[in-house]
N, C-alpha and C. Protein backbone atom coordinates (compact mmCIF):
# COMPACT_ATOMS: atom_id res chain seq x y z
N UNK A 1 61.14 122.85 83.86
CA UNK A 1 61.29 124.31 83.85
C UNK A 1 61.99 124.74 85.13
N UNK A 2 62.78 125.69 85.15
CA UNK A 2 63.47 125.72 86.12
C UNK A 2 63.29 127.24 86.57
N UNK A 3 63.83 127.29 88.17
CA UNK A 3 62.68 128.79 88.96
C UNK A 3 63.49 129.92 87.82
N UNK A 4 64.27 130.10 87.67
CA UNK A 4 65.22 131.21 86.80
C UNK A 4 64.67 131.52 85.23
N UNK A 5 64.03 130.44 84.50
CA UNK A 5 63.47 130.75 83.07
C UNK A 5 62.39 131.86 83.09
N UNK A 6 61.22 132.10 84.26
CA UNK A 6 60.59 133.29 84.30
C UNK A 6 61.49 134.44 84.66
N UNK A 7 62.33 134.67 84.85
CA UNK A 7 63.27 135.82 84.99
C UNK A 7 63.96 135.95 84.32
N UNK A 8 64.40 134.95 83.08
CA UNK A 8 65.03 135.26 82.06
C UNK A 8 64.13 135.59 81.06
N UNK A 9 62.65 135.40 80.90
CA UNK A 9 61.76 135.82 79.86
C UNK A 9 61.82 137.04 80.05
N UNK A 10 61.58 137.52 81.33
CA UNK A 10 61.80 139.30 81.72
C UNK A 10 62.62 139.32 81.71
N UNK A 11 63.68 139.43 81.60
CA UNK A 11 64.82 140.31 81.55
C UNK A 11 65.38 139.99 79.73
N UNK A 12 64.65 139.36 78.91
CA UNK A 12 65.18 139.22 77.84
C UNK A 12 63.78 140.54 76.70
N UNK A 13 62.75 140.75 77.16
CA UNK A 13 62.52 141.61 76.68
C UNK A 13 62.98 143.07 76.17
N UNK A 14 62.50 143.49 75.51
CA UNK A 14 63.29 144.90 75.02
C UNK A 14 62.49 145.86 75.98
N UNK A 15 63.32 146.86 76.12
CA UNK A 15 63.07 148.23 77.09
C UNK A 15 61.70 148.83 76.75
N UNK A 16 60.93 149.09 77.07
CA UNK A 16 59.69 150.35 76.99
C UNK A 16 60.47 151.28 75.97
N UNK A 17 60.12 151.91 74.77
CA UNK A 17 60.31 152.53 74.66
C UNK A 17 59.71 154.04 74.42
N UNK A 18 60.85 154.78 74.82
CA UNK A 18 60.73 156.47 74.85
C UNK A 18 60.57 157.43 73.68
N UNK A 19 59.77 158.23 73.69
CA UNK A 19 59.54 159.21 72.79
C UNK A 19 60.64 160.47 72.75
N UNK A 20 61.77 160.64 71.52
CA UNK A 20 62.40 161.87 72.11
C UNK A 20 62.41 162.63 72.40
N UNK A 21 61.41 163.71 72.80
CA UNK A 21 60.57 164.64 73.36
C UNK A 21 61.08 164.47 74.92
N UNK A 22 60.37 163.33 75.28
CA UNK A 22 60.58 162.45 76.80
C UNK A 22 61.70 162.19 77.53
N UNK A 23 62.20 161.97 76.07
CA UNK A 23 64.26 161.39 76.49
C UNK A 23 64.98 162.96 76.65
N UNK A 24 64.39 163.85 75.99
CA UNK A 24 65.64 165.08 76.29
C UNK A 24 64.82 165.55 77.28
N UNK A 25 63.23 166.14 77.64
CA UNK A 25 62.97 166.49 78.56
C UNK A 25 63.71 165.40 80.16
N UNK A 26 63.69 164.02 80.06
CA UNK A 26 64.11 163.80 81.78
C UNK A 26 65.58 164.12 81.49
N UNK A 27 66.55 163.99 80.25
CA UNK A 27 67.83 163.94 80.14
C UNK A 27 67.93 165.95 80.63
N UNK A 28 67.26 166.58 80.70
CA UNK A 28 66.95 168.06 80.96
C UNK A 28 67.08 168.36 82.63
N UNK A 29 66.22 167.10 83.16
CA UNK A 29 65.77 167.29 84.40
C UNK A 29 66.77 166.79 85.13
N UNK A 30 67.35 165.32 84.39
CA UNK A 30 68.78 164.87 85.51
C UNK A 30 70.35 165.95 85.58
N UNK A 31 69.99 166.71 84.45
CA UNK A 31 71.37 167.80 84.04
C UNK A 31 71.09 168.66 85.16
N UNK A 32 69.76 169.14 85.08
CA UNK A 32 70.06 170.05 86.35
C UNK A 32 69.92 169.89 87.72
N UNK A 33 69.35 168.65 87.72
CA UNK A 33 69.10 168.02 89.03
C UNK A 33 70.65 168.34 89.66
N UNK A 34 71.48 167.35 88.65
CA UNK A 34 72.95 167.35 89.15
C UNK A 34 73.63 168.69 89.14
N UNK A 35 73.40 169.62 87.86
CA UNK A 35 74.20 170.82 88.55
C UNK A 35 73.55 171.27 90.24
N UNK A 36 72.11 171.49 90.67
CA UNK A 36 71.92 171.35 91.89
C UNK A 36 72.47 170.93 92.98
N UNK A 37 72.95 169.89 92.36
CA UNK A 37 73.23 168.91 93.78
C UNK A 37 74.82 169.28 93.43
N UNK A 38 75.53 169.67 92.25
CA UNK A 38 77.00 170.26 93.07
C UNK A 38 76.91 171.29 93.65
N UNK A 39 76.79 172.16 93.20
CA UNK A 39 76.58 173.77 93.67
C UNK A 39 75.70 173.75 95.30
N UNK A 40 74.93 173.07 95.47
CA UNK A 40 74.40 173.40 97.08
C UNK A 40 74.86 173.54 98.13
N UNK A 41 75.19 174.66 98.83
CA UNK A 41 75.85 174.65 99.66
C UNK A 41 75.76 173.64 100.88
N UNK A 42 74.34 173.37 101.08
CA UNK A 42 74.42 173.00 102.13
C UNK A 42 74.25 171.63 102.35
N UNK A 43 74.03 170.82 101.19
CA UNK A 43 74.09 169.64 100.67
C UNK A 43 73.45 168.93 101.12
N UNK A 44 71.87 169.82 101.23
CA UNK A 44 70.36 168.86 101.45
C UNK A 44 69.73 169.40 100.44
N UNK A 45 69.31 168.66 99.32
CA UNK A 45 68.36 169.05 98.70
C UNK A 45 67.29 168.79 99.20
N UNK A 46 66.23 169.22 97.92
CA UNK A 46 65.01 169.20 98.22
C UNK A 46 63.85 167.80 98.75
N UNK A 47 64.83 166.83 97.56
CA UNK A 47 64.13 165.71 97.56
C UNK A 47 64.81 164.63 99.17
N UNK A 48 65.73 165.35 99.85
CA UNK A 48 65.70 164.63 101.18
C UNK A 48 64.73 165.06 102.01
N UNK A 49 63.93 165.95 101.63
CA UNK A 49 62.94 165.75 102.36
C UNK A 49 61.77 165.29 102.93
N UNK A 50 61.84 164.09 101.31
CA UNK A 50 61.11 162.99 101.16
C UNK A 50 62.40 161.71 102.17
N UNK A 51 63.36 162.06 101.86
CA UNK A 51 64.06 160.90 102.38
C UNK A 51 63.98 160.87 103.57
N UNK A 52 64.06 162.10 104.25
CA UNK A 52 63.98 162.42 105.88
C UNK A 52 62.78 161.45 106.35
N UNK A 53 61.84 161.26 105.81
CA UNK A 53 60.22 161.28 105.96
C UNK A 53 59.99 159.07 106.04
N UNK A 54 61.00 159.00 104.76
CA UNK A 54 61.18 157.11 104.46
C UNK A 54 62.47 156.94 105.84
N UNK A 55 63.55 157.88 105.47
CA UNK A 55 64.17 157.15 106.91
C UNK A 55 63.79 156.89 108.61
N UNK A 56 63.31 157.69 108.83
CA UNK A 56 62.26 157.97 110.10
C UNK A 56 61.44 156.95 110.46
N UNK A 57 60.53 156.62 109.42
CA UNK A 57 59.97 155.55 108.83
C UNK A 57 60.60 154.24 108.66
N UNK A 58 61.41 153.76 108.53
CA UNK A 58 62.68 152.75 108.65
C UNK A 58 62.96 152.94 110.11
N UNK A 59 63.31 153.19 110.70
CA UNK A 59 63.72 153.44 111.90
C UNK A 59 62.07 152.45 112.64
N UNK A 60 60.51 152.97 112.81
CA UNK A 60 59.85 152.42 112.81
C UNK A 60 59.25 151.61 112.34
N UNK A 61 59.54 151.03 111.37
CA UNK A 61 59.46 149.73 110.65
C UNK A 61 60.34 148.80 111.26
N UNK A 62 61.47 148.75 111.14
CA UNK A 62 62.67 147.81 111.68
C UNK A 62 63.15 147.73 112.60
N UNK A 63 62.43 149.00 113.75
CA UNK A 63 61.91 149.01 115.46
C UNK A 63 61.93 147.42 115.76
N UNK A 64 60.28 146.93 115.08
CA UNK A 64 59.86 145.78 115.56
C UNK A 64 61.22 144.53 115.75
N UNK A 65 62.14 145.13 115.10
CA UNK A 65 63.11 143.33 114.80
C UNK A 65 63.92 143.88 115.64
N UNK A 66 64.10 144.63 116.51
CA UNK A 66 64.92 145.11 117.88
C UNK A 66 65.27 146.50 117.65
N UNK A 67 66.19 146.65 118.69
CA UNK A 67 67.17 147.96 118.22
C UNK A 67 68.29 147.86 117.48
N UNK A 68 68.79 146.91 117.36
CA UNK A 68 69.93 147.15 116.55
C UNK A 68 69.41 147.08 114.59
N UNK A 69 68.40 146.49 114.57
CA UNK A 69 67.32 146.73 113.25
C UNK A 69 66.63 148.31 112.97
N UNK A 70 66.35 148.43 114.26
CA UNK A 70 65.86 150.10 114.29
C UNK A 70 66.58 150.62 113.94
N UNK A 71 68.02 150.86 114.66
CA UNK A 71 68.52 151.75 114.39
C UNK A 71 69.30 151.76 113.05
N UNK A 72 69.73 150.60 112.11
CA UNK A 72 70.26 150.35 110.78
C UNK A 72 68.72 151.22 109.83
N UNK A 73 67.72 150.76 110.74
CA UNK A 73 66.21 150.91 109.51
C UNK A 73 66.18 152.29 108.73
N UNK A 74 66.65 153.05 109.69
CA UNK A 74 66.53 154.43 108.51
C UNK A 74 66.90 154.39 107.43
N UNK A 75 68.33 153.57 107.20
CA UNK A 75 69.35 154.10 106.23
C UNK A 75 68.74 152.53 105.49
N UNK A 76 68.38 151.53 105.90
CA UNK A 76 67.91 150.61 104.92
C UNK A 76 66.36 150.50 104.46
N UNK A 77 65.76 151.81 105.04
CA UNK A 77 64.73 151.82 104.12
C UNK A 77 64.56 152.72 103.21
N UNK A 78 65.42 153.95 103.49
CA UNK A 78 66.18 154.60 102.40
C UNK A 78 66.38 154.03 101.07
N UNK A 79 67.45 153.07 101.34
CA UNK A 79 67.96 152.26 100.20
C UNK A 79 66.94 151.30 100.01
N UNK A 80 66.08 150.58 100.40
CA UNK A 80 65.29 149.91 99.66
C UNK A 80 64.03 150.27 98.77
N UNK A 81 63.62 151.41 99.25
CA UNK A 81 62.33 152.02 98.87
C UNK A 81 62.80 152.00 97.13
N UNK A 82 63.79 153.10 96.93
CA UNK A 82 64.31 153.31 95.20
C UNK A 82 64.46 151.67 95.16
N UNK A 83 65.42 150.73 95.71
CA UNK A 83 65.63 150.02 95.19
C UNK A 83 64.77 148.76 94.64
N UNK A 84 63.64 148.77 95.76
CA UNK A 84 62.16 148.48 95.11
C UNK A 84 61.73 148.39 94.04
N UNK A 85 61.06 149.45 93.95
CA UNK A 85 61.58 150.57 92.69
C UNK A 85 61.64 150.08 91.31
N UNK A 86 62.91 150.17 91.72
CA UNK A 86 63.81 150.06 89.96
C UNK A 86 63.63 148.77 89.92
N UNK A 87 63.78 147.72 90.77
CA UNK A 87 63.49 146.37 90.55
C UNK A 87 62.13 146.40 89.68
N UNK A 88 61.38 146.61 90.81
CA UNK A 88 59.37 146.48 89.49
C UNK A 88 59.83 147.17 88.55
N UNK A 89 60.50 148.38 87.81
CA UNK A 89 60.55 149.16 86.91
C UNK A 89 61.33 148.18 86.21
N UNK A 90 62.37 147.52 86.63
CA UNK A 90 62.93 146.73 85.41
C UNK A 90 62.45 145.47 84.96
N UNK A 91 61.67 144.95 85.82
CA UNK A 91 60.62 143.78 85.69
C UNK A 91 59.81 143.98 84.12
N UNK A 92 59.23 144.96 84.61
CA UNK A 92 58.54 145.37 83.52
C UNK A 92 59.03 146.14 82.27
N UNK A 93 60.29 146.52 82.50
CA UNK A 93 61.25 146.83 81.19
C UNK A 93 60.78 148.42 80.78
N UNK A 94 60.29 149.39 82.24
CA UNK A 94 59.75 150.46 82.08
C UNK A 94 61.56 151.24 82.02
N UNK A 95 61.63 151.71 80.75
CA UNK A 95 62.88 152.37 80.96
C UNK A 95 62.97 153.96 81.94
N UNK A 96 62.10 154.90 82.08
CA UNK A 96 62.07 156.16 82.42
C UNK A 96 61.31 155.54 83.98
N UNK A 97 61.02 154.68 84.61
CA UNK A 97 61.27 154.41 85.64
C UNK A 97 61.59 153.67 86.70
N UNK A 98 63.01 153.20 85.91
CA UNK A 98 63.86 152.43 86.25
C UNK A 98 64.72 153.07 86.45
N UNK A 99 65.44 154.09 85.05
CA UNK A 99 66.36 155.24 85.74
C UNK A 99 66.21 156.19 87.06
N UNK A 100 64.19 156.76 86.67
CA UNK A 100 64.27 157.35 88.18
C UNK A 100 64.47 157.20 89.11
N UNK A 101 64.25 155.62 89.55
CA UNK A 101 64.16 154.96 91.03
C UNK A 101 66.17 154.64 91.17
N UNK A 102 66.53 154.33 90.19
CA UNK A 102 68.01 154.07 90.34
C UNK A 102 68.72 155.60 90.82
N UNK A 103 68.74 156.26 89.89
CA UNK A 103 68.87 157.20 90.43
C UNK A 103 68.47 158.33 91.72
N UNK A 104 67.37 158.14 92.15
CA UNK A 104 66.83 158.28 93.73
C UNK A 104 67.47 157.56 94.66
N UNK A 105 67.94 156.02 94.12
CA UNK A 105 68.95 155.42 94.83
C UNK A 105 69.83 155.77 95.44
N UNK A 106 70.69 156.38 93.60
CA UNK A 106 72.07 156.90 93.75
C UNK A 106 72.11 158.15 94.92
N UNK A 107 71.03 158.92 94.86
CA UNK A 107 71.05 160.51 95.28
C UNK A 107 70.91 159.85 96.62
N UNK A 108 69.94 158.86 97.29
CA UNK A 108 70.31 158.55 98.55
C UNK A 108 71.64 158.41 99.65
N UNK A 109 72.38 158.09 98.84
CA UNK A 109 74.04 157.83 99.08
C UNK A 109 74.16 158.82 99.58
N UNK A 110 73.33 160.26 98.47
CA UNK A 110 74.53 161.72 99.42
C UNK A 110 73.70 162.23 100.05
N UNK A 111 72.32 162.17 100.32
CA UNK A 111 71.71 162.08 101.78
C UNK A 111 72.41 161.34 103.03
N UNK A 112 72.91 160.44 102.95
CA UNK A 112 73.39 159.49 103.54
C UNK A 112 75.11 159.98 104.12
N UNK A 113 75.55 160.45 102.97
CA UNK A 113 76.98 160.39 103.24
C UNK A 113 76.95 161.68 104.54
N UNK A 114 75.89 163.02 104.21
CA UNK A 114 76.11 164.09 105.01
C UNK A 114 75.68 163.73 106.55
N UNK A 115 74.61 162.97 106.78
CA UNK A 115 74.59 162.25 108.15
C UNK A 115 75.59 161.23 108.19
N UNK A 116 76.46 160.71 107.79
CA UNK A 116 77.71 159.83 107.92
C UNK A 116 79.06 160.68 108.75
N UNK A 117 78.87 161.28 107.67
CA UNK A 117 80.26 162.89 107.99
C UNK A 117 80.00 163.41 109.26
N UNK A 118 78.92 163.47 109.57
CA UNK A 118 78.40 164.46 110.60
C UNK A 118 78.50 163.59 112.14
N UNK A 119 79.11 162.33 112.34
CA UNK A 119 79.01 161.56 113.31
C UNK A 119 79.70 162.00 114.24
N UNK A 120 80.57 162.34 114.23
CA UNK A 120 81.53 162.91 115.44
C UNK A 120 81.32 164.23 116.00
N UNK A 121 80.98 165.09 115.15
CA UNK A 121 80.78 166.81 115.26
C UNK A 121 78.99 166.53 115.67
N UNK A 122 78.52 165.64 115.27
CA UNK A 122 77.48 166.44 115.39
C UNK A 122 76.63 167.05 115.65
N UNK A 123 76.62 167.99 114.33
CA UNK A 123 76.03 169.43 114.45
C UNK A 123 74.88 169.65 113.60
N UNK A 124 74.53 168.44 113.02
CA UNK A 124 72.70 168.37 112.38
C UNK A 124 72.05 168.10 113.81
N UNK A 125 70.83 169.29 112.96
CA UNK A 125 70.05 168.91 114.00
C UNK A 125 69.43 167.43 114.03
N UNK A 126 68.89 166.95 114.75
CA UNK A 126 67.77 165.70 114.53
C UNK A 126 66.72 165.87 114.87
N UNK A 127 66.16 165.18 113.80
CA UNK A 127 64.75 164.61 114.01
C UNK A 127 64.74 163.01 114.83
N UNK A 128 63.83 162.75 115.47
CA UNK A 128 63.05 161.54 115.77
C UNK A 128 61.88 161.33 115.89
N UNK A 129 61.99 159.89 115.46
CA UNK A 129 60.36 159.51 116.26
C UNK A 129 60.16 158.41 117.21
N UNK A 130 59.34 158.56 118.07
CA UNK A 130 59.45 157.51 119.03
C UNK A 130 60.14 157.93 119.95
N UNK A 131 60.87 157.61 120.65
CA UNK A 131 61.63 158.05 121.96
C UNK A 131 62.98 158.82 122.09
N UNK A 132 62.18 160.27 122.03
CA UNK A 132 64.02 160.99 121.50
C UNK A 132 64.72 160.60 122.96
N UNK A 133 64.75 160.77 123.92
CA UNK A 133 65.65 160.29 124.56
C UNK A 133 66.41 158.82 124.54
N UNK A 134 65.78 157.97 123.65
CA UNK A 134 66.60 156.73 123.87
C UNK A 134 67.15 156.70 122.38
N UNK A 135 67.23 157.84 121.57
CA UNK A 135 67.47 157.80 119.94
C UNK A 135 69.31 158.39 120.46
N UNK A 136 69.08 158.59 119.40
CA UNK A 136 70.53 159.63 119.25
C UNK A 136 70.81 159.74 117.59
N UNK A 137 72.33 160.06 117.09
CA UNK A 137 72.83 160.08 116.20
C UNK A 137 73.37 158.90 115.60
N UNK A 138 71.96 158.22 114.95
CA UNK A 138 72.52 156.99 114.28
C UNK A 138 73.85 156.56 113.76
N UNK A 139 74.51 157.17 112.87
CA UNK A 139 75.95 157.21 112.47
C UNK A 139 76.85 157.27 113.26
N UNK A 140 76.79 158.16 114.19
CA UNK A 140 77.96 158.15 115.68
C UNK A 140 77.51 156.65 116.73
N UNK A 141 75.96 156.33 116.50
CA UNK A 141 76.18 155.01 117.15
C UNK A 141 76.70 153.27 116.79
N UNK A 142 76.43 153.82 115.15
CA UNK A 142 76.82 152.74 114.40
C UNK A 142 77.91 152.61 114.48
N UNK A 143 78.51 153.71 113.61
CA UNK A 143 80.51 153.08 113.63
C UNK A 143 80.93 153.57 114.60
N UNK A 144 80.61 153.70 116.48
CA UNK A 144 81.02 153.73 117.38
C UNK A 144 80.90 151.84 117.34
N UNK A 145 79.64 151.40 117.81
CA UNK A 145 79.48 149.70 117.42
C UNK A 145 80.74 149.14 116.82
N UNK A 146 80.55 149.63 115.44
CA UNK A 146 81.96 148.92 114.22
C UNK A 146 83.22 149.47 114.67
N UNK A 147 83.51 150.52 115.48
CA UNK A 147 85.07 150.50 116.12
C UNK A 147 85.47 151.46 114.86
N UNK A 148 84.67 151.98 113.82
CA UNK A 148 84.84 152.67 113.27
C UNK A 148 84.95 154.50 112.79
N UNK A 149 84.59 154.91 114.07
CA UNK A 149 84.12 156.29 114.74
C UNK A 149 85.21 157.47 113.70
N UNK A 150 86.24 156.94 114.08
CA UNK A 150 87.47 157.90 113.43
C UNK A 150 87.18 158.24 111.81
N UNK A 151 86.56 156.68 111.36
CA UNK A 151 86.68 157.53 109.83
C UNK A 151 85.25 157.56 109.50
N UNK A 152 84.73 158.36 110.02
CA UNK A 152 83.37 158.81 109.46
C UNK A 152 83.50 159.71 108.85
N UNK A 153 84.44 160.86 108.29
CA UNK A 153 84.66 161.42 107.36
C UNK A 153 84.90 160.87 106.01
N UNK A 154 85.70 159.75 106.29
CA UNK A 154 86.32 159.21 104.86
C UNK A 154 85.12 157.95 104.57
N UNK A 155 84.11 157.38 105.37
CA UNK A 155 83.74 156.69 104.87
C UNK A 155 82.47 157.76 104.28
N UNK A 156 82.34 158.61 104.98
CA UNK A 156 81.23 159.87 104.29
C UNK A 156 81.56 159.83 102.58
N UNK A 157 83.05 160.66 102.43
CA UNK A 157 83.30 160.55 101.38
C UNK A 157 83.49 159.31 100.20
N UNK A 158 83.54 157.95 100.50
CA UNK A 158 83.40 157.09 99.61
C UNK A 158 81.84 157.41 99.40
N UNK A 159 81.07 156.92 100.44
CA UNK A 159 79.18 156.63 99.85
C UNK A 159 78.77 158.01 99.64
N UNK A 160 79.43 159.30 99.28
CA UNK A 160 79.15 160.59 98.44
C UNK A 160 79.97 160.26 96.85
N UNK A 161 81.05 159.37 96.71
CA UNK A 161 81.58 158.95 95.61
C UNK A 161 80.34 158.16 94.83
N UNK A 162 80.47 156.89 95.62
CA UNK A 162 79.21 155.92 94.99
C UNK A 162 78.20 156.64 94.47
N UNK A 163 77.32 157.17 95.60
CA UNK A 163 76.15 158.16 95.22
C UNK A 163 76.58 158.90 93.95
N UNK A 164 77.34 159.34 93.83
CA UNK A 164 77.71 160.54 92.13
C UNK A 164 77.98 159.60 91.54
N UNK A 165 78.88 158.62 91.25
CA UNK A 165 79.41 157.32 90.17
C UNK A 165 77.46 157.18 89.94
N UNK A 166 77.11 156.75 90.89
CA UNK A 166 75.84 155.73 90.49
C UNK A 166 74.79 157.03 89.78
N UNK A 167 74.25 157.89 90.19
CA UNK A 167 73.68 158.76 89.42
C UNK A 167 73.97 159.31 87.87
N UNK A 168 75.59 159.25 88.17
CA UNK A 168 75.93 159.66 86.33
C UNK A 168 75.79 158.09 85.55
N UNK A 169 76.14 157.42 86.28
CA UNK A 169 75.88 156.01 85.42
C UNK A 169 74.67 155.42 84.62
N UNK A 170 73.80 155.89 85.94
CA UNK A 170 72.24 156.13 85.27
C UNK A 170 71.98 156.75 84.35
N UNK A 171 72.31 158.50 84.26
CA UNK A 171 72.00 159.06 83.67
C UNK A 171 72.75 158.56 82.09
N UNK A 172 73.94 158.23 81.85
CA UNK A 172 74.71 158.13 80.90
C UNK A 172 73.96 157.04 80.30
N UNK A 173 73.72 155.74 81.06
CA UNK A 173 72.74 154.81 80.67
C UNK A 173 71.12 154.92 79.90
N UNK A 174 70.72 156.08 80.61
CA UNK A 174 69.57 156.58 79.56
C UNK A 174 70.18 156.94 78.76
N UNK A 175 71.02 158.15 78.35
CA UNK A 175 71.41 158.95 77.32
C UNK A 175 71.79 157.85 76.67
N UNK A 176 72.54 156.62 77.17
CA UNK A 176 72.86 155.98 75.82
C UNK A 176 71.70 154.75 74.96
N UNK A 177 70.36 154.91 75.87
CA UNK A 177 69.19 154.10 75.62
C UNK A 177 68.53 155.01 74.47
N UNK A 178 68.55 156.20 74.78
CA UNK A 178 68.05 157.23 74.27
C UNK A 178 68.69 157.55 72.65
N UNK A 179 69.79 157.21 72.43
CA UNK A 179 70.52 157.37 71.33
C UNK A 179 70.11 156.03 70.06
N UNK A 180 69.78 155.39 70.74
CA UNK A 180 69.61 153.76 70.19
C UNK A 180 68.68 154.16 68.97
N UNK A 181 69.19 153.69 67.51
CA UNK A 181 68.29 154.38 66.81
C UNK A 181 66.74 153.29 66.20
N UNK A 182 66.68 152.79 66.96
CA UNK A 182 64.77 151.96 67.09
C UNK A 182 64.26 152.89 68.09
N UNK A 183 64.78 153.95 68.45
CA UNK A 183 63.95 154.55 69.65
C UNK A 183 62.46 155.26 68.54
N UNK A 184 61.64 155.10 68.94
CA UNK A 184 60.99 155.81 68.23
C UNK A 184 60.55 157.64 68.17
N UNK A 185 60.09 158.00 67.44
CA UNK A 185 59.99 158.93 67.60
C UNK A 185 58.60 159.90 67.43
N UNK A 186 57.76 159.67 68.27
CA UNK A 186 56.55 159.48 68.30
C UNK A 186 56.00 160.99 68.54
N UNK A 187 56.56 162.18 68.33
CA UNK A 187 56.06 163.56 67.82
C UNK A 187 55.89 163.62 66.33
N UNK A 188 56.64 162.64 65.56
CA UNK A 188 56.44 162.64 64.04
C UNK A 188 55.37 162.18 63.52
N UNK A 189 55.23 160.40 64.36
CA UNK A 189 53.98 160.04 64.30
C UNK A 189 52.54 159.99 64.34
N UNK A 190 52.57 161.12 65.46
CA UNK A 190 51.27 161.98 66.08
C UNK A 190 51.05 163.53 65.02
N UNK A 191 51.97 163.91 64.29
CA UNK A 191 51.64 164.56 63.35
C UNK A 191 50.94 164.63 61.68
N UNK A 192 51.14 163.40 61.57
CA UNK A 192 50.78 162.14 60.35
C UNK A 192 49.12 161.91 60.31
């Protein structure tokens, strides 16, 4: 038996499936999530304020493996937390939260991209924890490091690309899980 056949038993199972009730209510919630997140002016939603809270948190987590771990930790515990996540969610072939965590992913990106953009100007305020004097503006210290300082605008704008590609991908990916006609439909059933 070889280490890969238990990961092909999971991943060869069929999806959890959704009740359509379930599928248009989250397909409801990601529509407007996203009109939200174009239209905002100021391009923090709500739910970075959970992110604010995991990156901070990253930052003291990945403290311990030096500073140059600290200071990456915000933005990689950001990205790992969803990506966690959706991993156990797809383990278990939970379809409605696998999209969520993927998509929390995706939306991380444009948390991410607006502290990216903001490296040279910036003009966010900050938070820290731990030693604001020895902190600063992660992004202006990073791709100062990478010799990359100049395009923190344009690399803003690719990982605000990704972030939207990866969120509609998700979403399109339910909608097209959701269409599958074995989905059941379990308001009919419960009426019976």
């Amino acid at each position: 038996m070889s280490l890969l056949e238990p990961l092909q038993a999971v991943f060869q199972r069929d999806w959890e499936p959704v009740s359509k009730a379930a599928w248009a209510a989250w397909l409801l919630f990601y529509g407007l999530f996203l009109l939200h997140a174009a239209f905002d002016s100021d391009r923090f939603l709500l739910v970075d304020h959970v992110n604010l809270i995991v990156h901070e948190a990253g930052h003291l987590l990945f403290g311990w493996f030096g500073a140059t771990a600290g200071l990456w930790g915000g933005t990689l515990l950001e990205l790992l937390v969803p990506l966690a996540l959706a991993v156990y969610f797809a383990a278990h072939r939970q379809t409605t939260g696998v999209v969520f965590a993927a998509f929390f992913l995706f939306e991380n990106f444009l948390y991410i991209s607006v502290y990216m953009g903001d490296a040279r100007v910036q003009a966010l305020p900050l938070i820290t924890v731990g030693d604001p004097q020895g902190g600063g503006h992660d992004w202006f210290l990073i791709l100062s490091r990478l010799g990359l300082l100049q395009y923190d605008t344009l690399l803003a704008r690719v990982v605000r690309a990704v972030g939207w590609l990866g969120m509609l991908a998700t979403v399109c990916w339910f909608a097209w899980q959701g269409r599958n006609p074995t989905l059941p439909d379990f308001s009919a059933s419960a009426r019976s």
